[in-house]
Protein backbone atom coordinates (compact mmCIF):
# COMPACT_ATOMS: atom_id res chain seq x y z
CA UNK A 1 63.56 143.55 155.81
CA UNK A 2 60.05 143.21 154.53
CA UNK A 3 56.90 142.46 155.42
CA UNK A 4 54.82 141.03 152.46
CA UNK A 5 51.27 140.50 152.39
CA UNK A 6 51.78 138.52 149.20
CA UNK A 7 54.11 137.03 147.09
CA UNK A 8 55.63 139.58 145.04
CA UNK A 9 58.55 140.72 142.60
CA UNK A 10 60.22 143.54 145.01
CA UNK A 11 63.61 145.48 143.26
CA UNK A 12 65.26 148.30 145.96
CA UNK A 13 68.14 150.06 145.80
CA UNK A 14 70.18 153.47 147.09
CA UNK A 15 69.51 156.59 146.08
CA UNK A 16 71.20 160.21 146.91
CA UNK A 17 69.68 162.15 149.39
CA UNK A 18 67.73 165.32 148.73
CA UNK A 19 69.17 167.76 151.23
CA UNK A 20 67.40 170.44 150.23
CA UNK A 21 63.78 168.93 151.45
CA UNK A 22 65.89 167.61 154.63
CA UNK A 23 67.26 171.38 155.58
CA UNK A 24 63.34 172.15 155.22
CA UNK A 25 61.58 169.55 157.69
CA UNK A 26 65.23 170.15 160.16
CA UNK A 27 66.02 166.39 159.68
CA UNK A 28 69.32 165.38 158.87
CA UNK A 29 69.96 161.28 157.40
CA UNK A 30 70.20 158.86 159.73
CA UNK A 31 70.92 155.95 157.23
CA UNK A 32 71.18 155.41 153.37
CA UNK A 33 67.77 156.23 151.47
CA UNK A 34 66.35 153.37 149.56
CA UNK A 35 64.43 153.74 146.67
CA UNK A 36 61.94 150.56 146.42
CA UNK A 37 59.90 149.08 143.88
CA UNK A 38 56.97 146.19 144.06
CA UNK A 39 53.05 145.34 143.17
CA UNK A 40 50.60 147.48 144.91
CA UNK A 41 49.66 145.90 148.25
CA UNK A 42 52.66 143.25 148.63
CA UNK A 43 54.19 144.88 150.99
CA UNK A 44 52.64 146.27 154.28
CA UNK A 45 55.49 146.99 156.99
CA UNK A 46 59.26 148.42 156.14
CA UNK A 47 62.08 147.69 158.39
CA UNK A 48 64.95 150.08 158.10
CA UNK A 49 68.31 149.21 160.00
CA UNK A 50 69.52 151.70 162.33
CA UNK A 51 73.12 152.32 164.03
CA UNK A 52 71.78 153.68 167.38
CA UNK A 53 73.55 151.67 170.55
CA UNK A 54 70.41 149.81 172.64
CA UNK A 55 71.17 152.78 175.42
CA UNK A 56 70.22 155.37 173.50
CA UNK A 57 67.42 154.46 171.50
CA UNK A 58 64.74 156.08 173.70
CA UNK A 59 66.25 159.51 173.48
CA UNK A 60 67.47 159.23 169.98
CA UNK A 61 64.91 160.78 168.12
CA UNK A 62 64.61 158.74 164.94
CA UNK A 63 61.66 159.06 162.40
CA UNK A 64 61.61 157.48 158.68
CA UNK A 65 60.78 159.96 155.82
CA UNK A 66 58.61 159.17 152.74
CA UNK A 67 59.75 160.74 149.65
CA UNK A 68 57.67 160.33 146.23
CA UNK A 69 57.40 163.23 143.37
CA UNK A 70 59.67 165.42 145.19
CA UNK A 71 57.26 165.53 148.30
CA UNK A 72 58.73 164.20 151.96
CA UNK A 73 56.05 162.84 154.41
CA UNK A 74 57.42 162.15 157.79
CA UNK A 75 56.30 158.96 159.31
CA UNK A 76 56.32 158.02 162.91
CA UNK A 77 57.58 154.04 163.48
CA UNK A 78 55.31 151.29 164.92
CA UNK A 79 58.41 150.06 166.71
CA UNK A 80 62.12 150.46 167.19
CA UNK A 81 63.99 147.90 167.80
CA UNK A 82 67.72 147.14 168.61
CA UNK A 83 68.27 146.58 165.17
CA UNK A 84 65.44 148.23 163.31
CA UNK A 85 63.10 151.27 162.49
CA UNK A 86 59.45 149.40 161.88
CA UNK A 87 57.15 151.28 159.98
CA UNK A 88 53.94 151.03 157.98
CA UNK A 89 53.30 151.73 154.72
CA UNK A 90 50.69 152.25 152.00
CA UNK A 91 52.45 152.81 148.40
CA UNK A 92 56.43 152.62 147.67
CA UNK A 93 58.99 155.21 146.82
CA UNK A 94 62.28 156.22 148.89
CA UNK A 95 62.18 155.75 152.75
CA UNK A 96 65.36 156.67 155.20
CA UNK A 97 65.74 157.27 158.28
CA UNK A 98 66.57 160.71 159.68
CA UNK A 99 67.34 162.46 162.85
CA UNK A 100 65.77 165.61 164.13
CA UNK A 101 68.84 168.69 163.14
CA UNK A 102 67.84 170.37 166.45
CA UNK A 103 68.41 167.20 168.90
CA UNK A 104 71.83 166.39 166.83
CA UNK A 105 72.84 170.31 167.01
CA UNK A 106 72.19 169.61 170.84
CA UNK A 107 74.28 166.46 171.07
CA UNK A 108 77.34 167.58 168.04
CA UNK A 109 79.84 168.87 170.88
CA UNK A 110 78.58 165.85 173.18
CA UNK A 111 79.84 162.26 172.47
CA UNK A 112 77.15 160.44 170.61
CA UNK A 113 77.90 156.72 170.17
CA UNK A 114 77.39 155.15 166.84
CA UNK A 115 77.10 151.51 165.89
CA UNK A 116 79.92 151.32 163.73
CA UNK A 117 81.60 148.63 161.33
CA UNK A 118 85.28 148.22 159.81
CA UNK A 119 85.29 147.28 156.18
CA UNK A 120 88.73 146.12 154.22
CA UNK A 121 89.14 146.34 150.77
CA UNK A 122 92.73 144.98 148.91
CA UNK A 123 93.47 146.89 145.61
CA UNK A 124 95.38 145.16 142.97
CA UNK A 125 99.27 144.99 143.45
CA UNK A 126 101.29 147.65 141.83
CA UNK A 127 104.01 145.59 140.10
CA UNK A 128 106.52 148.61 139.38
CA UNK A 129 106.46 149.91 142.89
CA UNK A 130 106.14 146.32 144.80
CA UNK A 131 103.40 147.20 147.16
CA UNK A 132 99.80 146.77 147.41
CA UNK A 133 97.38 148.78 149.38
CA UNK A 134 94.52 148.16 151.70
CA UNK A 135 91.67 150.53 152.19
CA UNK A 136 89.84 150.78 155.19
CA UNK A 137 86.27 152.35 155.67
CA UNK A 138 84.88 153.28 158.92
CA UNK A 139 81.75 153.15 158.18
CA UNK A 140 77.80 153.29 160.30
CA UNK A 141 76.98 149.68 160.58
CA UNK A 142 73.49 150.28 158.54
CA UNK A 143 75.67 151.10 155.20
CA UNK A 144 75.17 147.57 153.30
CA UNK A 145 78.67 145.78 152.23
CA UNK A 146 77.40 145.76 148.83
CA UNK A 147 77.16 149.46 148.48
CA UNK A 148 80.54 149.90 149.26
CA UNK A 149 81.91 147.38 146.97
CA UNK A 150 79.76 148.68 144.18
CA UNK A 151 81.98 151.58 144.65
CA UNK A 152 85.08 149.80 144.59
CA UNK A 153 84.77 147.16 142.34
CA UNK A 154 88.65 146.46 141.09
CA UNK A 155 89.05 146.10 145.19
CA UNK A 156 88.36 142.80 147.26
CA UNK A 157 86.34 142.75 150.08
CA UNK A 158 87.89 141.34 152.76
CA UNK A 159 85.71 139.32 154.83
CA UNK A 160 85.83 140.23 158.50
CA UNK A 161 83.98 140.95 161.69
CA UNK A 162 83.69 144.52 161.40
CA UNK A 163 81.35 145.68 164.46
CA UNK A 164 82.20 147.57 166.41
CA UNK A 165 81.23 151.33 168.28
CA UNK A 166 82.28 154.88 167.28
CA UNK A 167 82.11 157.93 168.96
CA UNK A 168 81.14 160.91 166.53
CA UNK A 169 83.56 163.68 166.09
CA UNK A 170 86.15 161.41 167.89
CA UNK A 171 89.43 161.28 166.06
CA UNK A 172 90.88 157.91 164.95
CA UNK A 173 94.23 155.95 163.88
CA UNK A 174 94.68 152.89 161.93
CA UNK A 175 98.36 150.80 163.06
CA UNK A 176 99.62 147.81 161.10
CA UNK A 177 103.12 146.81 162.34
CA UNK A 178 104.31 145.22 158.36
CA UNK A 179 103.19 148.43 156.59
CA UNK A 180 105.16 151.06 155.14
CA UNK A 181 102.98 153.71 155.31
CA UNK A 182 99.39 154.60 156.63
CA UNK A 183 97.74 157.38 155.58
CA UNK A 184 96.30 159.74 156.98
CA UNK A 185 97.40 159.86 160.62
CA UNK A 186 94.47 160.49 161.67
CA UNK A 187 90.75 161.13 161.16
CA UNK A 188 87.51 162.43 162.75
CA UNK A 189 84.71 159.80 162.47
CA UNK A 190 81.02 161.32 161.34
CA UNK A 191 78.65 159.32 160.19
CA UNK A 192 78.62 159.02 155.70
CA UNK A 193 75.50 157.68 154.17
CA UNK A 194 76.81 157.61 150.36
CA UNK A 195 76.64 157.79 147.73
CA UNK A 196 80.58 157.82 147.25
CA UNK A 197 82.10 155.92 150.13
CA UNK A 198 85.60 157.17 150.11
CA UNK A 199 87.98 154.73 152.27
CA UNK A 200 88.77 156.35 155.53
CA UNK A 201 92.68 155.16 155.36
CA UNK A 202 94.83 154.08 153.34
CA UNK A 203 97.32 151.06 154.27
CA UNK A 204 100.44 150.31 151.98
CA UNK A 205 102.17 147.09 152.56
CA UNK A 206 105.02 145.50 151.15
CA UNK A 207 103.65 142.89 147.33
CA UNK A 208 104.53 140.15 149.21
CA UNK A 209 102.72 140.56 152.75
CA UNK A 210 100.90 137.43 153.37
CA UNK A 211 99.59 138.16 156.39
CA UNK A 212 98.28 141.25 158.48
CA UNK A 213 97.31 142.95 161.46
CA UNK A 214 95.23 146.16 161.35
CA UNK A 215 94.12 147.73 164.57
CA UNK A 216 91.61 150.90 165.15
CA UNK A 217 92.31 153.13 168.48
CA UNK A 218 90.29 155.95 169.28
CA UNK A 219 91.86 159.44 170.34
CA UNK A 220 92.48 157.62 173.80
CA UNK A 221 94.69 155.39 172.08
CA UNK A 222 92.26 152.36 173.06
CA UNK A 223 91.48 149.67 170.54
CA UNK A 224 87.89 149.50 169.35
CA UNK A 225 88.43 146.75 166.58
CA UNK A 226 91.11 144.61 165.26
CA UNK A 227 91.43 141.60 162.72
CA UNK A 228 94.23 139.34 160.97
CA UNK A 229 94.14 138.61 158.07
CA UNK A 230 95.78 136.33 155.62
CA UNK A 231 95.87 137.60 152.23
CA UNK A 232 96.98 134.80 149.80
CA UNK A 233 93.91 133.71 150.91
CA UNK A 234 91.94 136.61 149.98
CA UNK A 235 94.23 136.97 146.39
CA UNK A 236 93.18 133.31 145.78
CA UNK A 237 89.39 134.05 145.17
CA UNK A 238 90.04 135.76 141.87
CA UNK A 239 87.13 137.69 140.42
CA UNK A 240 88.59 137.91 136.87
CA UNK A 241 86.36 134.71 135.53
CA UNK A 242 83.44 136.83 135.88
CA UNK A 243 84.87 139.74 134.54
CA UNK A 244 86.48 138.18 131.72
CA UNK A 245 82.77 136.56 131.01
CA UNK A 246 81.45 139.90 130.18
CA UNK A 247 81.56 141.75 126.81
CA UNK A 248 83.98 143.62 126.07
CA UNK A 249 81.91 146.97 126.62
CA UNK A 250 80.79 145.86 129.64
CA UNK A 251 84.47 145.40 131.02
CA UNK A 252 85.23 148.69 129.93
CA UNK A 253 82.32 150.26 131.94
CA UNK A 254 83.48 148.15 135.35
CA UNK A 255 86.51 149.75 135.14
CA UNK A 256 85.91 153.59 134.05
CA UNK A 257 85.94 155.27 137.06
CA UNK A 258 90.06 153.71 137.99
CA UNK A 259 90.43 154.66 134.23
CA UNK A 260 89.67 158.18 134.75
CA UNK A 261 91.07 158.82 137.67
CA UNK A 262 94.36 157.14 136.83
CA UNK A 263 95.40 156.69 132.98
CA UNK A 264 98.14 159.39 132.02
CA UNK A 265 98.12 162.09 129.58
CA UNK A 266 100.81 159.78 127.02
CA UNK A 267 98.75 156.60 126.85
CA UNK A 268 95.71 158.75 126.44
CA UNK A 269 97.11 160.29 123.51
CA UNK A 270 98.67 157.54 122.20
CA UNK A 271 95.50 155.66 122.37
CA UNK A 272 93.56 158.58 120.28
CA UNK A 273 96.09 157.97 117.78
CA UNK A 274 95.37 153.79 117.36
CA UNK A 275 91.66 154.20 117.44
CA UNK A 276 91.88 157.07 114.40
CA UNK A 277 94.23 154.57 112.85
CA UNK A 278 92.11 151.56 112.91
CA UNK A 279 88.94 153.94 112.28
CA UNK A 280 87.54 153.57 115.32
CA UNK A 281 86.83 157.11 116.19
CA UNK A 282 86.92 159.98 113.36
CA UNK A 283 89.49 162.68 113.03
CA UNK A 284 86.71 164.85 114.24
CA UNK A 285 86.06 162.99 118.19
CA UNK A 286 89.63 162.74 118.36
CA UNK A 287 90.63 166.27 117.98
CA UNK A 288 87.46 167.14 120.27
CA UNK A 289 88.96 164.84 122.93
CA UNK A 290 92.47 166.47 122.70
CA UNK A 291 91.58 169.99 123.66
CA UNK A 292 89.77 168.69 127.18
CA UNK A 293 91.80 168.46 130.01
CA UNK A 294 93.57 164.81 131.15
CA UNK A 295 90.49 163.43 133.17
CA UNK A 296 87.58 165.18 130.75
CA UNK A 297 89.93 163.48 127.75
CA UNK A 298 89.61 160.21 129.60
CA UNK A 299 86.22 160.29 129.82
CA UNK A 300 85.30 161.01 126.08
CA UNK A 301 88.05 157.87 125.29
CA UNK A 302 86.51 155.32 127.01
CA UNK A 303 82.65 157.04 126.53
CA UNK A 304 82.88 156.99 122.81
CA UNK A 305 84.65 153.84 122.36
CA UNK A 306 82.14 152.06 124.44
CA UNK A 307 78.98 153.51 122.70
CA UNK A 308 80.44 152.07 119.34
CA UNK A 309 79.75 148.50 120.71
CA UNK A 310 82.00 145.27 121.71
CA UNK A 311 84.36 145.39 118.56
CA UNK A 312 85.68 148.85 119.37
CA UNK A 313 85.64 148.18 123.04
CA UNK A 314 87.84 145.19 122.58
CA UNK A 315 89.75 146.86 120.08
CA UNK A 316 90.29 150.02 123.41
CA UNK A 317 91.38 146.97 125.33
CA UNK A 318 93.59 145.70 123.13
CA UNK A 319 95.57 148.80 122.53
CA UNK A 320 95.58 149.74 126.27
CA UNK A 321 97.46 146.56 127.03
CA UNK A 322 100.00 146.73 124.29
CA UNK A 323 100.78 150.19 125.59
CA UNK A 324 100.65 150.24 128.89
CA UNK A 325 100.63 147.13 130.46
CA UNK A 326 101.24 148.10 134.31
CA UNK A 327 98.56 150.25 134.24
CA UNK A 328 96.24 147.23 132.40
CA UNK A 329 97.49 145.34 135.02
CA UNK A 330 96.17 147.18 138.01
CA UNK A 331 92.70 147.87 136.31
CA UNK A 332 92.04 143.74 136.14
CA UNK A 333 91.25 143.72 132.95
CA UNK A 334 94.30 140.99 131.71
């Protein structure tokens, strides 16, 4: 939230944490680090959402940081409240919040709640296999949904009431009576402020599941959140109108990260050969591409082909679907 002394154009967003000036003022992050961005003067107070339980706020030890030009300026809060960090400030950059290292070395074998949140995400069907997956993310509650789905964006959020408390360094399980697996077992909750967001578990159901339970128990085996869920509902709100309003290039780039990680060494290669074919690429980028391993190959494919502009792009589309269309399938693009 922000105070504004005047009305103002204001643009924030994440950025990665420097931990090499946190190791050198002994703070450690305490929440994601936004970078913001307005007029001089518009804005005069900062608040910064926290994930500290109301019990523990007086001993907690919380500060917000000022980074600009490589320089971190620590900056002691007007006011905490249950929610919020409050501070003042003079000219924009990056602000987070951070914890003192030596308090949380003090506390690391102790249990130290955290304000947590659940967040589901349902990946696309797999139509060769029958199943679909859900990933769940246990997550501090000041990570912003939009963050998260930035990260996964061939996923759907599910909506949800997530809150809920964790326990660092407590270990975790996810059950769901329909699914057929759930992976891992287990897993020890501490605190991840980006910038990658990996999902905490994965849960495979059964294509046609229309409805599920998912359940979180601590170590204790006592159940800190649960939620039902019924997913034609979620399946119904199709993003692909939006997607399929973008250029071609632009569809490309929303998917390159699932196309990386996942396209296979034959469609690869069998994709170098169309775009030589139809002159897309030159003898000389494809035969570059083809000594790079499977993921580096993948990379210069969809890279090059996108730099060329919305006629190759489509064309990279195009071919993609004619020869692999399970794998189109699953990246949203049809």
């Amino acid at each position: 939230m922000f105070d504004m002394s005047q009305g103002a154009e204001l643009l924030y967003r994440t950025a990665q944490w420097d931990e090499r000036l946190l190791q050198q003022a002994s703070k450690i992050a305490a929440g994601p680090l936004f970078n913001i961005e307005s007029s001089e003067d518009a804005i005069h107070q900062l608040h910064l959402p926290h994930c500290v339980p109301k019990h523990a706020l007086h001993s907690n030890g919380l500060s917000v940081v000022h980074i600009s030009d490589g320089e971190m300026e620590i900056l002691k809060p007007l006011n905490i409240t249950d929610t919020h960090v409050i501070v003042e400030v003079t000219h924009l950059s990056s602000f987070g919040l951070v914890w003192p290292l030596d308090m949380l070395m003090s506390l690391w074998h102790q249990e130290k709640t955290i304000l947590g949140q659940v967040l589901l995400f349902l990946r696309p069907p797999n139509p060769r296999t029958q199943t679909q997956n859900i990933n769940v993310f246990l997550l501090p509650r000041n990570i912003p949904v939009k963050e998260v789905s930035g990260k996964h964006g061939y996923s759907k959020h599910i909506p949800a009431s997530s809150d809920c408390e964790f326990f660092q360094g407590h270990r975790y399980t996810v059950l769901c009576p329909v699914a057929s697996r759930i992976q891992p077992a287990e897993k020890k909750f501490h605190p991840d402020f980006g910038p990658n967001y990996h999902p905490t578990f994965e849960v495979r159901l059964p294509a046609n599941t229309e409805e599920v339970l998912i359940t979180v128990q601590d170590q204790a085996q006592t159940e800190v959140w649960r939620w039902d869920t019924d997913l034609t509902d979620v399946q119904s709100r199709d993003n692909q109108p939006r997607l399929q309003s973008l250029p071609a290039d632009k569809r490309l780039f929303s998917v390159r990260i699932q196309f990386v990680e996942k396209v296979s060494d034959s469609t690869l290669n069998q994709l170098l050969d169309r775009l030589l074919q139809e002159e897309i690429i030159t003898m000389e980028e494809m035969e570059a591409a083809r000594i790079k391993p499977r993921a580096e190959r993948a990379r210069d494919v969809i890279d090059v082909v996108r730099n060329k502009g919305e006629r190759a792009s489509s064309f990279l589309i195009e071919f993609l679907c004619e020869l692999d269309k399970h794998f189109f399938g699953s990246l949203g693009l049809s």
